[in-house]
C-alpha atoms as a PDB file:
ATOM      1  CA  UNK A   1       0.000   0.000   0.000  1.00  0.00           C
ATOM      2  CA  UNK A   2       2.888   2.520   0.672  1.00  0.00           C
ATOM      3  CA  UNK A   3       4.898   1.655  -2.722  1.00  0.00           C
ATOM      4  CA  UNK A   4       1.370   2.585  -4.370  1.00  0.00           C
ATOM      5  CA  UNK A   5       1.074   6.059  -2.426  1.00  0.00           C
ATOM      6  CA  UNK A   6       4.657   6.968  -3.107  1.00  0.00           C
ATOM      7  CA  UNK A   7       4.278   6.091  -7.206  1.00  0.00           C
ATOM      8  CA  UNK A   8       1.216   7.866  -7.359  1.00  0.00           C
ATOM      9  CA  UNK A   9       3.191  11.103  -5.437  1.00  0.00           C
ATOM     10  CA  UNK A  10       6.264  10.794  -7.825  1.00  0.00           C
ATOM     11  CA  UNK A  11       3.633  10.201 -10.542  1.00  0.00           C
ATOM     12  CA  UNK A  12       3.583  13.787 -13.219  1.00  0.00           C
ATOM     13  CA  UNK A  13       0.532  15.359 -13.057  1.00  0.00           C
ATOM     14  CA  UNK A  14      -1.387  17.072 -15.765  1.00  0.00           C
ATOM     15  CA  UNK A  15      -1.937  20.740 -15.596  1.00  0.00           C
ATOM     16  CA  UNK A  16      -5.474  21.806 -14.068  1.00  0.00           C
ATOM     17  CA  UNK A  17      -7.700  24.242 -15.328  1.00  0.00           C
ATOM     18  CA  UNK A  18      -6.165  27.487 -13.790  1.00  0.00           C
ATOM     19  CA  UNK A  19      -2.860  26.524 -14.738  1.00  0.00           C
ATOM     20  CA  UNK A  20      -0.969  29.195 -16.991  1.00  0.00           C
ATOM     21  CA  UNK A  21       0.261  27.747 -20.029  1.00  0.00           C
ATOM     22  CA  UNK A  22       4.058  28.994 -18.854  1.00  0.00           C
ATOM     23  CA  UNK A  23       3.529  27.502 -15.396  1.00  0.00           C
ATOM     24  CA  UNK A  24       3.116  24.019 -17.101  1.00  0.00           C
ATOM     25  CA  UNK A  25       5.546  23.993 -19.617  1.00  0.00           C
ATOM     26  CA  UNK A  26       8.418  25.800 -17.213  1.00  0.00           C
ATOM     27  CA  UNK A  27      10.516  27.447 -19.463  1.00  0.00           C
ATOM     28  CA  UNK A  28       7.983  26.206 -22.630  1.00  0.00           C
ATOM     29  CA  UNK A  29       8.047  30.087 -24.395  1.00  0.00           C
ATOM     30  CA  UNK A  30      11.741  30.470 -23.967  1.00  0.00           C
ATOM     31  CA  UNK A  31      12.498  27.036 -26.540  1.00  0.00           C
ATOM     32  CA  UNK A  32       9.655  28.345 -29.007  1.00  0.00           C
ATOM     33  CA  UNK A  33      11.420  31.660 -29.085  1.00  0.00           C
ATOM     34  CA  UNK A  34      14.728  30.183 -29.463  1.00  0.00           C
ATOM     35  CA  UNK A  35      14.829  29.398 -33.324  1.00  0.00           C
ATOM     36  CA  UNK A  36      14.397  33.391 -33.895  1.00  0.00           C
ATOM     37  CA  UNK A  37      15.971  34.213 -31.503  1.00  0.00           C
ATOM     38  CA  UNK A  38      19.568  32.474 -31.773  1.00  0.00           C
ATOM     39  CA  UNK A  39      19.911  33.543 -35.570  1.00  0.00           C
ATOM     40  CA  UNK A  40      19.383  37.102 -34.305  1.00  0.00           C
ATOM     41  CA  UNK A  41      22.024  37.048 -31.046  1.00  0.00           C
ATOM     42  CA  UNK A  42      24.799  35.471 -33.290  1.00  0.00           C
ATOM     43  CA  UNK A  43      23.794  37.171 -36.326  1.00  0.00           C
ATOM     44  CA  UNK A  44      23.284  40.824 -35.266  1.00  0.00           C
ATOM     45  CA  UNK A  45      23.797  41.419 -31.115  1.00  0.00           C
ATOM     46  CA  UNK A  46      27.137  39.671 -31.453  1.00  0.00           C
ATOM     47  CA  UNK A  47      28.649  41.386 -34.203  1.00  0.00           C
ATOM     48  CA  UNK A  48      27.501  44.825 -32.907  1.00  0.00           C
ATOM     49  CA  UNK A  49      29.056  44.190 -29.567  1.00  0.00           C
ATOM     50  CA  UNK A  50      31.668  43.176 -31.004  1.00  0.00           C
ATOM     51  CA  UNK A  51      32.061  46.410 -33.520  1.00  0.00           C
ATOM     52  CA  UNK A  52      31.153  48.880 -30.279  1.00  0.00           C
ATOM     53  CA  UNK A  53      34.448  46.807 -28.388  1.00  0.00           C
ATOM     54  CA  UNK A  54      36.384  46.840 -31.433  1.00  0.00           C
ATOM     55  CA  UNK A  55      35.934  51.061 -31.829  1.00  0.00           C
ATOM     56  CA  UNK A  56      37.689  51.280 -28.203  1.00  0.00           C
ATOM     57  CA  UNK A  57      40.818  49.352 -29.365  1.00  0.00           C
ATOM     58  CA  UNK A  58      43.857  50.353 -31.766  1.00  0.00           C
ATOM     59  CA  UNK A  59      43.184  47.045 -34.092  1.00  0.00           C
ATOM     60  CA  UNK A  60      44.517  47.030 -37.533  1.00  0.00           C
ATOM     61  CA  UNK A  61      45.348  44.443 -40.223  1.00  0.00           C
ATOM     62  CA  UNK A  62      49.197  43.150 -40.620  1.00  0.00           C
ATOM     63  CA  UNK A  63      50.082  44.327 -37.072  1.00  0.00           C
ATOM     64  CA  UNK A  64      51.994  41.589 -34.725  1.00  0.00           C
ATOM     65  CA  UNK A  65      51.740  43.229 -31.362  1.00  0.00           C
ATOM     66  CA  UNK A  66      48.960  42.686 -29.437  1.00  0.00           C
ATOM     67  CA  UNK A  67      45.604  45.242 -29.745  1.00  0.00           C
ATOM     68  CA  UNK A  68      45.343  47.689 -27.110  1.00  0.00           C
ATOM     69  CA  UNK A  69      42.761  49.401 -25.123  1.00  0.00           C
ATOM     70  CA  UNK A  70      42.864  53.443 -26.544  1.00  0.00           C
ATOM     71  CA  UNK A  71      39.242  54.505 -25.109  1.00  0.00           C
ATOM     72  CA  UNK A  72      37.752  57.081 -26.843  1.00  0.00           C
ATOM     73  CA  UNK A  73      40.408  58.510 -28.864  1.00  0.00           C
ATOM     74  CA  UNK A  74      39.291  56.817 -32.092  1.00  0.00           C
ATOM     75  CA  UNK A  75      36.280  59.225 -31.315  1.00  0.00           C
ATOM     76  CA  UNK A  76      38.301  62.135 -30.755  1.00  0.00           C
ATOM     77  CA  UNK A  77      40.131  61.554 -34.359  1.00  0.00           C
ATOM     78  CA  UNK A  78      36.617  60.972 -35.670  1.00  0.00           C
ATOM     79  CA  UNK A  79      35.138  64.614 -34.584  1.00  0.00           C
ATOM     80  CA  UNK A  80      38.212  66.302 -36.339  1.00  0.00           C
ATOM     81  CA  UNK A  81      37.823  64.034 -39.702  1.00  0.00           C
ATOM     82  CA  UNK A  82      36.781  66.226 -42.274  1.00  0.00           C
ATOM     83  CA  UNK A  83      36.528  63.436 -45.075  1.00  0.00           C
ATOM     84  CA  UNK A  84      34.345  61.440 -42.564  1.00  0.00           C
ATOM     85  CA  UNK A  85      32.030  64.460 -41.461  1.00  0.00           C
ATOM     86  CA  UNK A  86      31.405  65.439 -45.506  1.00  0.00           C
ATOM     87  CA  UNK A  87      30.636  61.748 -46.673  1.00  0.00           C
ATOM     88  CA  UNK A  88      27.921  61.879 -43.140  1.00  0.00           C
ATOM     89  CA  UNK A  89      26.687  64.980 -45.210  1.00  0.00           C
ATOM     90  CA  UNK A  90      26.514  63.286 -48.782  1.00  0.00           C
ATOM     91  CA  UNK A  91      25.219  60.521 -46.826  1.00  0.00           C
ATOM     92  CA  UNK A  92      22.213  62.496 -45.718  1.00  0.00           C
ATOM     93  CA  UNK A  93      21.787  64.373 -49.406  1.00  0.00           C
ATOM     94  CA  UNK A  94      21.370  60.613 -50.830  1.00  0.00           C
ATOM     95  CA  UNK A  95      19.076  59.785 -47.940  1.00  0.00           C
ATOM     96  CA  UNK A  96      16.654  62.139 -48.488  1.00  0.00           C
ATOM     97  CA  UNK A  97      17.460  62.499 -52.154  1.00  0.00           C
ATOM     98  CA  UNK A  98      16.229  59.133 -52.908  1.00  0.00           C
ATOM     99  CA  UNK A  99      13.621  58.939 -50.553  1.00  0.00           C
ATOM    100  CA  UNK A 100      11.926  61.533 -51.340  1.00  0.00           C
ATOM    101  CA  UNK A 101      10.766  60.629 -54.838  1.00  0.00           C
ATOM    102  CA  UNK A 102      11.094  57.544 -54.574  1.00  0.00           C
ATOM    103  CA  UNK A 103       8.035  57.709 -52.155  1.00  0.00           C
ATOM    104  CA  UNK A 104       6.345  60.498 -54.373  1.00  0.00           C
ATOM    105  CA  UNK A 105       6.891  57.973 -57.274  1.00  0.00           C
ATOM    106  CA  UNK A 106       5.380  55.087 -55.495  1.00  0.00           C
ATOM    107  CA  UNK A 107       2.501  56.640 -54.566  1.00  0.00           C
ATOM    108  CA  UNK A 108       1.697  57.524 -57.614  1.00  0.00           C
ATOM    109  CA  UNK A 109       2.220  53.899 -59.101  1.00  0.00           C
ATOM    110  CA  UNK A 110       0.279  52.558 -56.656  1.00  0.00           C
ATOM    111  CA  UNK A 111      -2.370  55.019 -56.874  1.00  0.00           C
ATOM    112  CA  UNK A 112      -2.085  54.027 -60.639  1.00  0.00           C
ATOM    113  CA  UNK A 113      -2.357  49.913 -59.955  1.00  0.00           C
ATOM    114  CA  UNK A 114      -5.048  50.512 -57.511  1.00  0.00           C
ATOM    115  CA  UNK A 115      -7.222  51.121 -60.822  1.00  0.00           C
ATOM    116  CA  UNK A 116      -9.244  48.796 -62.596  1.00  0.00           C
ATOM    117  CA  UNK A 117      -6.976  48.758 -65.446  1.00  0.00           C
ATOM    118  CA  UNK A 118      -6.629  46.514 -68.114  1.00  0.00           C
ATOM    119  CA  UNK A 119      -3.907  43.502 -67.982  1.00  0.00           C
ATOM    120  CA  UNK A 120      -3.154  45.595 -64.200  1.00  0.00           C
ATOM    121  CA  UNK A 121      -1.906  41.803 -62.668  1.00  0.00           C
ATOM    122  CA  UNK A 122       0.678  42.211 -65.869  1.00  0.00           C
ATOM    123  CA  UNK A 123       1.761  46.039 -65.257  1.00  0.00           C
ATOM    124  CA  UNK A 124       1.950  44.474 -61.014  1.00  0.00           C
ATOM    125  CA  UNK A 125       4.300  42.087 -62.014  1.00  0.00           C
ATOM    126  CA  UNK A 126       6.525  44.613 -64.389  1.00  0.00           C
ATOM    127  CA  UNK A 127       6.716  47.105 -61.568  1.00  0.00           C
ATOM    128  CA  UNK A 128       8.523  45.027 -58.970  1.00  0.00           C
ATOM    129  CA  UNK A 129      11.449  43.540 -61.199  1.00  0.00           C
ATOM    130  CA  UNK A 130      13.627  46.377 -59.910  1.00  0.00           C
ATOM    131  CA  UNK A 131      13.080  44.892 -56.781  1.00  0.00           C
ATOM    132  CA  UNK A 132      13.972  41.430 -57.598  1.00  0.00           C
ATOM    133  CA  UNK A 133      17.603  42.482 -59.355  1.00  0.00           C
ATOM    134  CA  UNK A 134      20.162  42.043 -57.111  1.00  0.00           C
ATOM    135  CA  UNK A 135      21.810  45.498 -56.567  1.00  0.00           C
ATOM    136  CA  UNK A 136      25.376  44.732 -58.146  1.00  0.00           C
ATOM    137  CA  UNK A 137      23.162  43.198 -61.181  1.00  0.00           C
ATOM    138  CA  UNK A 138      21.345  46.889 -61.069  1.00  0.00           C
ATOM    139  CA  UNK A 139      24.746  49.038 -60.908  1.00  0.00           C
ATOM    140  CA  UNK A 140      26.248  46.854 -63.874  1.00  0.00           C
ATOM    141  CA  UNK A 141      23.141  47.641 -65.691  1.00  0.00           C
ATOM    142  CA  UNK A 142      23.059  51.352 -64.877  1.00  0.00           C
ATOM    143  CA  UNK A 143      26.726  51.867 -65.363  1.00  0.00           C
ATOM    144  CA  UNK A 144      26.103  50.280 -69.459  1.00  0.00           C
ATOM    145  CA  UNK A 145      23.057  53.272 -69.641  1.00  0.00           C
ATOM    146  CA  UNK A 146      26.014  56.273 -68.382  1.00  0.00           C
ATOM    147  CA  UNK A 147      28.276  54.668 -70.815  1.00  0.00           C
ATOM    148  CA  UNK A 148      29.911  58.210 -72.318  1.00  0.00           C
ATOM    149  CA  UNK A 149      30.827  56.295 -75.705  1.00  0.00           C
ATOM    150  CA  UNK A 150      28.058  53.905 -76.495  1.00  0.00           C
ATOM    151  CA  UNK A 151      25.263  53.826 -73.497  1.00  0.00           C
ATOM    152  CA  UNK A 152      21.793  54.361 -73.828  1.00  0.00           C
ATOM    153  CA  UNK A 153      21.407  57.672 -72.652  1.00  0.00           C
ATOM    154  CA  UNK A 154      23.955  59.119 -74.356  1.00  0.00           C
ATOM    155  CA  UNK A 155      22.608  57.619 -77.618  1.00  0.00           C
ATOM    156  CA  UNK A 156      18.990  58.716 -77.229  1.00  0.00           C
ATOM    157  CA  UNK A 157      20.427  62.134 -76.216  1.00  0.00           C
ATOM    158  CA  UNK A 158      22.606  62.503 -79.584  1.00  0.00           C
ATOM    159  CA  UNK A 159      19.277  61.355 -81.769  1.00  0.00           C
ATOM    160  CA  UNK A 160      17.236  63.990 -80.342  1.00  0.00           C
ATOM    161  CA  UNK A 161      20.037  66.557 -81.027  1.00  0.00           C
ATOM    162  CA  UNK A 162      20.444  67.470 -77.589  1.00  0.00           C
ATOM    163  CA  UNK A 163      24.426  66.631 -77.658  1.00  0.00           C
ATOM    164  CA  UNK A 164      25.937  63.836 -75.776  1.00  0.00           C
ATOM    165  CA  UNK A 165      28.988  62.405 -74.764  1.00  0.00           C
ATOM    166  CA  UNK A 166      28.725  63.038 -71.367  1.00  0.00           C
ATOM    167  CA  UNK A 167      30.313  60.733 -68.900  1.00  0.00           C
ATOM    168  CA  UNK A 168      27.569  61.258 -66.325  1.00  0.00           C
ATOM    169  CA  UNK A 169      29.435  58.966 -64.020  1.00  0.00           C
ATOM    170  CA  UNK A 170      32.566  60.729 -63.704  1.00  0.00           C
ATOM    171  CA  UNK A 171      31.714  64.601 -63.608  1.00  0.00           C
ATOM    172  CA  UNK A 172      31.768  66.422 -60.350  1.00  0.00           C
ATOM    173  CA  UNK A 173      28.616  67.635 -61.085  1.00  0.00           C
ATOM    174  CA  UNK A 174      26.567  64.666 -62.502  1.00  0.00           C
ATOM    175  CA  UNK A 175      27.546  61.958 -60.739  1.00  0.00           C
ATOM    176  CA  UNK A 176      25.664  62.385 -57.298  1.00  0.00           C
ATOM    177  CA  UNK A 177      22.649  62.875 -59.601  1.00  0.00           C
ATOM    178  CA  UNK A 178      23.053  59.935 -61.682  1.00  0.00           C
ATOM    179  CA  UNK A 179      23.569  57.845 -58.866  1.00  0.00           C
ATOM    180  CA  UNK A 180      20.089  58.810 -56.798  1.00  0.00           C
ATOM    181  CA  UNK A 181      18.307  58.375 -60.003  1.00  0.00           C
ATOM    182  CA  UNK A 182      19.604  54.473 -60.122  1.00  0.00           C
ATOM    183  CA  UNK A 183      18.454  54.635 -56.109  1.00  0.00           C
ATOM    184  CA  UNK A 184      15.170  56.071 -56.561  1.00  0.00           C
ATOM    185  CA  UNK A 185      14.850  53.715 -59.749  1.00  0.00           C
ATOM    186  CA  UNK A 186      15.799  50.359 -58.050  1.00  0.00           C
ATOM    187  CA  UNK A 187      13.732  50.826 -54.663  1.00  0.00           C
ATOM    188  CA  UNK A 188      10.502  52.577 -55.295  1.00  0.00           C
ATOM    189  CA  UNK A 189       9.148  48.723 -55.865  1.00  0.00           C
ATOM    190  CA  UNK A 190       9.056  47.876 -52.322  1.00  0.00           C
ATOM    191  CA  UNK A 191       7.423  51.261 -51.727  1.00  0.00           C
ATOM    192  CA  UNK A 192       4.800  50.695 -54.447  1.00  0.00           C
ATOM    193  CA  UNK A 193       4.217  47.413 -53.101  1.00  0.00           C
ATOM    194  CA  UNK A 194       3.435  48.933 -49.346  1.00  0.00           C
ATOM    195  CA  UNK A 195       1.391  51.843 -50.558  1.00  0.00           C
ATOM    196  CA  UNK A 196      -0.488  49.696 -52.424  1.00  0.00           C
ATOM    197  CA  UNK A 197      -0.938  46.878 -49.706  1.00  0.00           C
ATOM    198  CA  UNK A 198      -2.519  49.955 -47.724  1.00  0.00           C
ATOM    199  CA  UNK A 199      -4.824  50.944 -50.468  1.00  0.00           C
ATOM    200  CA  UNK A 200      -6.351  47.863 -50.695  1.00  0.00           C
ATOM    201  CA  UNK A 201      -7.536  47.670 -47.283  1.00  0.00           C
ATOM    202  CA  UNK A 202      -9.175  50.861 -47.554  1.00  0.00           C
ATOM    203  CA  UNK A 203     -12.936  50.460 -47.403  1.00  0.00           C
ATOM    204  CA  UNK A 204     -14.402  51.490 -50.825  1.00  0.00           C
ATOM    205  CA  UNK A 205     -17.519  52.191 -49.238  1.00  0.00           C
ATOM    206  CA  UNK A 206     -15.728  55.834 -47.510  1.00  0.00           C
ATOM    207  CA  UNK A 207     -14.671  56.527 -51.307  1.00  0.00           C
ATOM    208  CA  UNK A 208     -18.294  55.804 -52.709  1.00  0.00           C
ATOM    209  CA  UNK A 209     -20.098  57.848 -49.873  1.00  0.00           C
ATOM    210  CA  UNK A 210     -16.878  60.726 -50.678  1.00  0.00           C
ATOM    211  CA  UNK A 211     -18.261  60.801 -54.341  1.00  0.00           C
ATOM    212  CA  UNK A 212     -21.575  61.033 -53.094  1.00  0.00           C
ATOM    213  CA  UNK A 213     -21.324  63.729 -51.063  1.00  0.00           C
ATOM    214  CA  UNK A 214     -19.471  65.509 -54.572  1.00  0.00           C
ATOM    215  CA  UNK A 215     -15.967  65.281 -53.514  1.00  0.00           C
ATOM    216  CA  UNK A 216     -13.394  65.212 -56.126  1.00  0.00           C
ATOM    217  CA  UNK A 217     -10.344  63.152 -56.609  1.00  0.00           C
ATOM    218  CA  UNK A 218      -7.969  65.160 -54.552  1.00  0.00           C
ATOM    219  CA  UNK A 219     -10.590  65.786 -51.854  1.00  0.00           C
ATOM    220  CA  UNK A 220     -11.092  62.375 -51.660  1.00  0.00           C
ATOM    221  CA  UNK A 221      -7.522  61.568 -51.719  1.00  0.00           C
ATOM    222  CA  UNK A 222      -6.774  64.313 -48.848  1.00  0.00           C
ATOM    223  CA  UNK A 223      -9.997  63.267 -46.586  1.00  0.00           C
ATOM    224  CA  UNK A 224     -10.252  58.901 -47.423  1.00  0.00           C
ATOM    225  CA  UNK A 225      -7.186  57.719 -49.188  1.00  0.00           C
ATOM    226  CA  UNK A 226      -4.501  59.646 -47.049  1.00  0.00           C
ATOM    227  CA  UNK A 227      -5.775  58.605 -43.770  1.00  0.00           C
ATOM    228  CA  UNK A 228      -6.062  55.233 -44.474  1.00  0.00           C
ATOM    229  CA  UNK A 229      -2.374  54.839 -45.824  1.00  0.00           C
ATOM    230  CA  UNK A 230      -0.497  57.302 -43.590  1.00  0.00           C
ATOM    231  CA  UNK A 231       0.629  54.885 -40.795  1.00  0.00           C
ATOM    232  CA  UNK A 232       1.756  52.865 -43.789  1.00  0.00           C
ATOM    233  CA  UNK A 233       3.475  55.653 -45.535  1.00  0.00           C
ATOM    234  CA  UNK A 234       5.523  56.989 -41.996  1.00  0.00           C
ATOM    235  CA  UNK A 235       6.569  52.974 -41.834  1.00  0.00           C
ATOM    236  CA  UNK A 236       7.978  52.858 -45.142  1.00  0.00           C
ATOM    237  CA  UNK A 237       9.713  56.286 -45.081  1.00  0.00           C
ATOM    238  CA  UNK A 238      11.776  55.727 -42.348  1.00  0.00           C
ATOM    239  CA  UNK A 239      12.876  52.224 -42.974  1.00  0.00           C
ATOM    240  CA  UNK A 240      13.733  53.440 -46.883  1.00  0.00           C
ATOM    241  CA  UNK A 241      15.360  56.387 -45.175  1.00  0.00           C
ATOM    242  CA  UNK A 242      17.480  53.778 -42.718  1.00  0.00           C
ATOM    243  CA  UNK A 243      17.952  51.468 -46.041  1.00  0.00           C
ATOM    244  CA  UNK A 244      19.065  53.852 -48.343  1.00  0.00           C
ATOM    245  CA  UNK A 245      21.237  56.031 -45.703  1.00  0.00           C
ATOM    246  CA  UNK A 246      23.366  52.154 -45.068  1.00  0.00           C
ATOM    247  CA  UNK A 247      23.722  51.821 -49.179  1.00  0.00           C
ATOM    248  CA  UNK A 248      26.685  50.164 -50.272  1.00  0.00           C
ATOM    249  CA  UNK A 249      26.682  48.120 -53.129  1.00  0.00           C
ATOM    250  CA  UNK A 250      25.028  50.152 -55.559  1.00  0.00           C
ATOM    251  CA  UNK A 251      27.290  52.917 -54.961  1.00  0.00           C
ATOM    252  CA  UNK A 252      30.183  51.073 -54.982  1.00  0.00           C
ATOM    253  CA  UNK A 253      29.734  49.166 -58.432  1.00  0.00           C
ATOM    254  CA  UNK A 254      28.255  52.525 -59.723  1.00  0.00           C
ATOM    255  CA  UNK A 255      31.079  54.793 -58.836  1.00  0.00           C
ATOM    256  CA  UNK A 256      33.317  53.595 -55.651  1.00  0.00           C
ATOM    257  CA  UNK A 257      32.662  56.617 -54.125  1.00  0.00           C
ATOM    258  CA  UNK A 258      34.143  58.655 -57.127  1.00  0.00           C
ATOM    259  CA  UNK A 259      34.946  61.512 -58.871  1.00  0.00           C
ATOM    260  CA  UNK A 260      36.673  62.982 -55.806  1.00  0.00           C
ATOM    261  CA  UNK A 261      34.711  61.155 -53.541  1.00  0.00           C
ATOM    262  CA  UNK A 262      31.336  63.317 -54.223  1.00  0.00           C
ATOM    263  CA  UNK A 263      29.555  60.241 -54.257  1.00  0.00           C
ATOM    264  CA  UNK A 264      31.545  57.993 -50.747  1.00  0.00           C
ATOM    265  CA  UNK A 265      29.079  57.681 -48.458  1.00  0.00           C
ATOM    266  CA  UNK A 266      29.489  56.741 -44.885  1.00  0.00           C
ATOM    267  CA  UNK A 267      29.384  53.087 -44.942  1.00  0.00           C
ATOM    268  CA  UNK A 268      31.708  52.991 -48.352  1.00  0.00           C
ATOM    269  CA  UNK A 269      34.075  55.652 -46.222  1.00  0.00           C
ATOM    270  CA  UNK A 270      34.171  52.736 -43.655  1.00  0.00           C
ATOM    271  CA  UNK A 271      34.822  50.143 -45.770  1.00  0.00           C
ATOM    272  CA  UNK A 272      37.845  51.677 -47.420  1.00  0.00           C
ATOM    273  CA  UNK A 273      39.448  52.534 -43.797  1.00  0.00           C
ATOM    274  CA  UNK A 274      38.640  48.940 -42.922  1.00  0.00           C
ATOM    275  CA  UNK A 275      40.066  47.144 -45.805  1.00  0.00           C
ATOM    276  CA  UNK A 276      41.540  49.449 -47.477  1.00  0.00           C
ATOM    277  CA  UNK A 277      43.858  50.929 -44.995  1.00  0.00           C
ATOM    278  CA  UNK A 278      43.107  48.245 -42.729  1.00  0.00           C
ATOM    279  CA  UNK A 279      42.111  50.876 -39.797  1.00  0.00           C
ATOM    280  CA  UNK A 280      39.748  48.428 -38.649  1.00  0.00           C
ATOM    281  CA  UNK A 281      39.244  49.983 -34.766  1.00  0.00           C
ATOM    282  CA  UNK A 282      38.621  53.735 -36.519  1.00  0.00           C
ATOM    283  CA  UNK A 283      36.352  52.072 -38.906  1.00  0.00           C
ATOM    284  CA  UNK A 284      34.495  50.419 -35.949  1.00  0.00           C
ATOM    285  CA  UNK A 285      34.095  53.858 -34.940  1.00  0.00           C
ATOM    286  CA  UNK A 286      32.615  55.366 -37.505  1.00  0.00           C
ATOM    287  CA  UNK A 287      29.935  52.406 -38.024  1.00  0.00           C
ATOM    288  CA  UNK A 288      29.450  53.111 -33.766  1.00  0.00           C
ATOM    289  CA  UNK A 289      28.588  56.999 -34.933  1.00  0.00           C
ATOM    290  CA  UNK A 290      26.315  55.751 -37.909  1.00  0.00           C
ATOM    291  CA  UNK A 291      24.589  53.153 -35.879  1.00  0.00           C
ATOM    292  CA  UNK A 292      24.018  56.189 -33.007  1.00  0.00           C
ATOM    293  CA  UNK A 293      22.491  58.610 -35.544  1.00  0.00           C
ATOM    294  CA  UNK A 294      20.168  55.918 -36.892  1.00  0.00           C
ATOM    295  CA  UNK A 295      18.759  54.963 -33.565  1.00  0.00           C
ATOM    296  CA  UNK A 296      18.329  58.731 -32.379  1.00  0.00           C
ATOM    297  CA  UNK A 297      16.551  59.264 -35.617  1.00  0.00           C
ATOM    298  CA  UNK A 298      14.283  55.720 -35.420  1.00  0.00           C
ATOM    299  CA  UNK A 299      14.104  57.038 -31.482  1.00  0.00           C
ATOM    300  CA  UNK A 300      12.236  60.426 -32.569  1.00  0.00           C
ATOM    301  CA  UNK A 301      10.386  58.820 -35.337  1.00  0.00           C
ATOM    302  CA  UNK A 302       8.895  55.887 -33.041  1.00  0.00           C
ATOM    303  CA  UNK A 303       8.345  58.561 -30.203  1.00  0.00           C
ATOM    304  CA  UNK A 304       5.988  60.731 -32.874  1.00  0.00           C
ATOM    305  CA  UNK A 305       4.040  57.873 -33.779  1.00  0.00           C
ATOM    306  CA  UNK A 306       3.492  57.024 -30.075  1.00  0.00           C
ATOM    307  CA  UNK A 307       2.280  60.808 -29.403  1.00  0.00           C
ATOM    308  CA  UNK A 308       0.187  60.800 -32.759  1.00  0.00           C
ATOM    309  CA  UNK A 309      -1.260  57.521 -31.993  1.00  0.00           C
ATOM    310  CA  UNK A 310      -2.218  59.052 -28.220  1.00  0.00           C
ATOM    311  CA  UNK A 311      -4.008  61.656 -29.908  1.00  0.00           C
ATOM    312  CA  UNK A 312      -5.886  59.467 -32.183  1.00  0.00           C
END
């Protein structure tokens, strides 16, 4: 009779009624979370610990004494870096230069392929293949079009009599320019595709009572379309302008940060100090200072959203 007590005491026993979910399973959430989580920690929390320790140390490539400690004074070289300080700046001009219309661009595509248009799944599936290029694929593409001798633009220029010849690529001038146009040109697809994501899941019955109440299309646009899409919009701005602020690749097929480095931005500055000049603790620095700006500008962007969605 004891040996059947004590079995039925060491016995598990199956969660009652009022037991929490996490209560039975102990630690249950934690190993479902795992699988996203690990990738994550190894794949992004390392390495930027890792970068943020590295900016504090001396390290460079081909040395044989140990790394030291330094402290700040990678920083303090960083604030009196002129070259670094005006690619920040060009860095910000191609930021907002490609956002900008790339948004204005999208909305208007979207606005387009909300239509009932004929063959509209066709023109869908045109307007994303930007998107699915790989970006190298993109600059080799758009460096043929600048060609001076033989590209496209060029050509089409010297038919219509408007001159050519230009090397668009290489001109102080141009090649800023050139380059946001292969930007705006490559990324307003994912923009299209979130504008247009938020049309569709605006009531049509708000644009059919709108008409009936004689608004136009802009009033209607203003008072029902706008609304509807503007978390949407805010999203999709601030991750392009995170996105296209960290560009690398294009730029670097497109130009390497040339003619007289009009066109190095931030992250291509960092990667020639890195492995270029092998400078890898001041390059850790200047991603630290990159990575600082982004946050304080995601920081002020999530707090306005917070405030606006208060108010609403």
């Amino acid at each position: 009779m004891t040996s059947v007590t004590e079995a039925r005491r060491s016995a598990p026993r199956a969660p009652g009624p009022g037991t929490a979910p996490g209560r039975a399973l102990g630690h249950g959430p934690w190993f479902l979370v795992l699988p996203a989580l690990i990738p994550i920690l190894v794949l992004s929390v390392g390495p930027l610990l890792y970068g943020i320790l590295l900016a504090f140390t001396d390290a460079q490539s081909g040395r044989t004494g140990p790394t030291r400690w330094i402290g700040t004074l990678n920083f303090q070289d960083l604030l009196h870096d002129t070259l670094f300080w005006e690619s920040f700046r060009i860095g910000l001009v191609w930021a907002v230069g490609v956002t900008v219309p790339q948004f204005l661009l999208a909305l208007g595509l979207a606005l387009l392929l909300h239509q009932d248009l004929k063959l509209r799944w066709l023109a869908r599936a045109l307007a994303i293949v930007p998107w699915a290029m790989p970006e190298v694929v993109v600059g080799i593409m758009w460096r043929i079009v600048y060609n001076p001798d033989a590209g496209l633009l060029n050509e089409t220029l010297r038919d219509l009599g408007l001159g050519g010849g230009r090397d668009w690529l290489s001109g102080l001038a141009t090649a800023l320019p050139a380059v946001i146009v292969v930007g705006v040109w490559a990324g307003m697809p994912q923009t299209t595709v979130a504008l247009l994501a938020g049309l569709q899941n605006t009531p049509r019955e708000l644009h059919e009572a709108a008409a009936v109440d004689g608004a136009g299309a802009w009033r209607r646009f203003r008072t029902v379309t706008w609304p509807a899409i503007r978390p949407v919009a805010l999203a999709i701005t601030a991750l392009n302008l995170i996105w296209n602020f960290n560009s690398f690749a294009l730029v670097y097929v497109l130009t390497n940060g040339g003619p007289g480095g009009r066109t190095r931005l931030p992250m291509l500055f960092a990667y020639e100090e890195a492995f270029r000049y092998g400078q890898f603790g001041y390059a850790a620095a200047m991603g630290c200072v990159m990575v600082a700006a982004i946050s304080i500008a995601l920081a002020v962007f999530l707090a306005g959203r917070l405030r606006g969605g208060d108010r609403a």
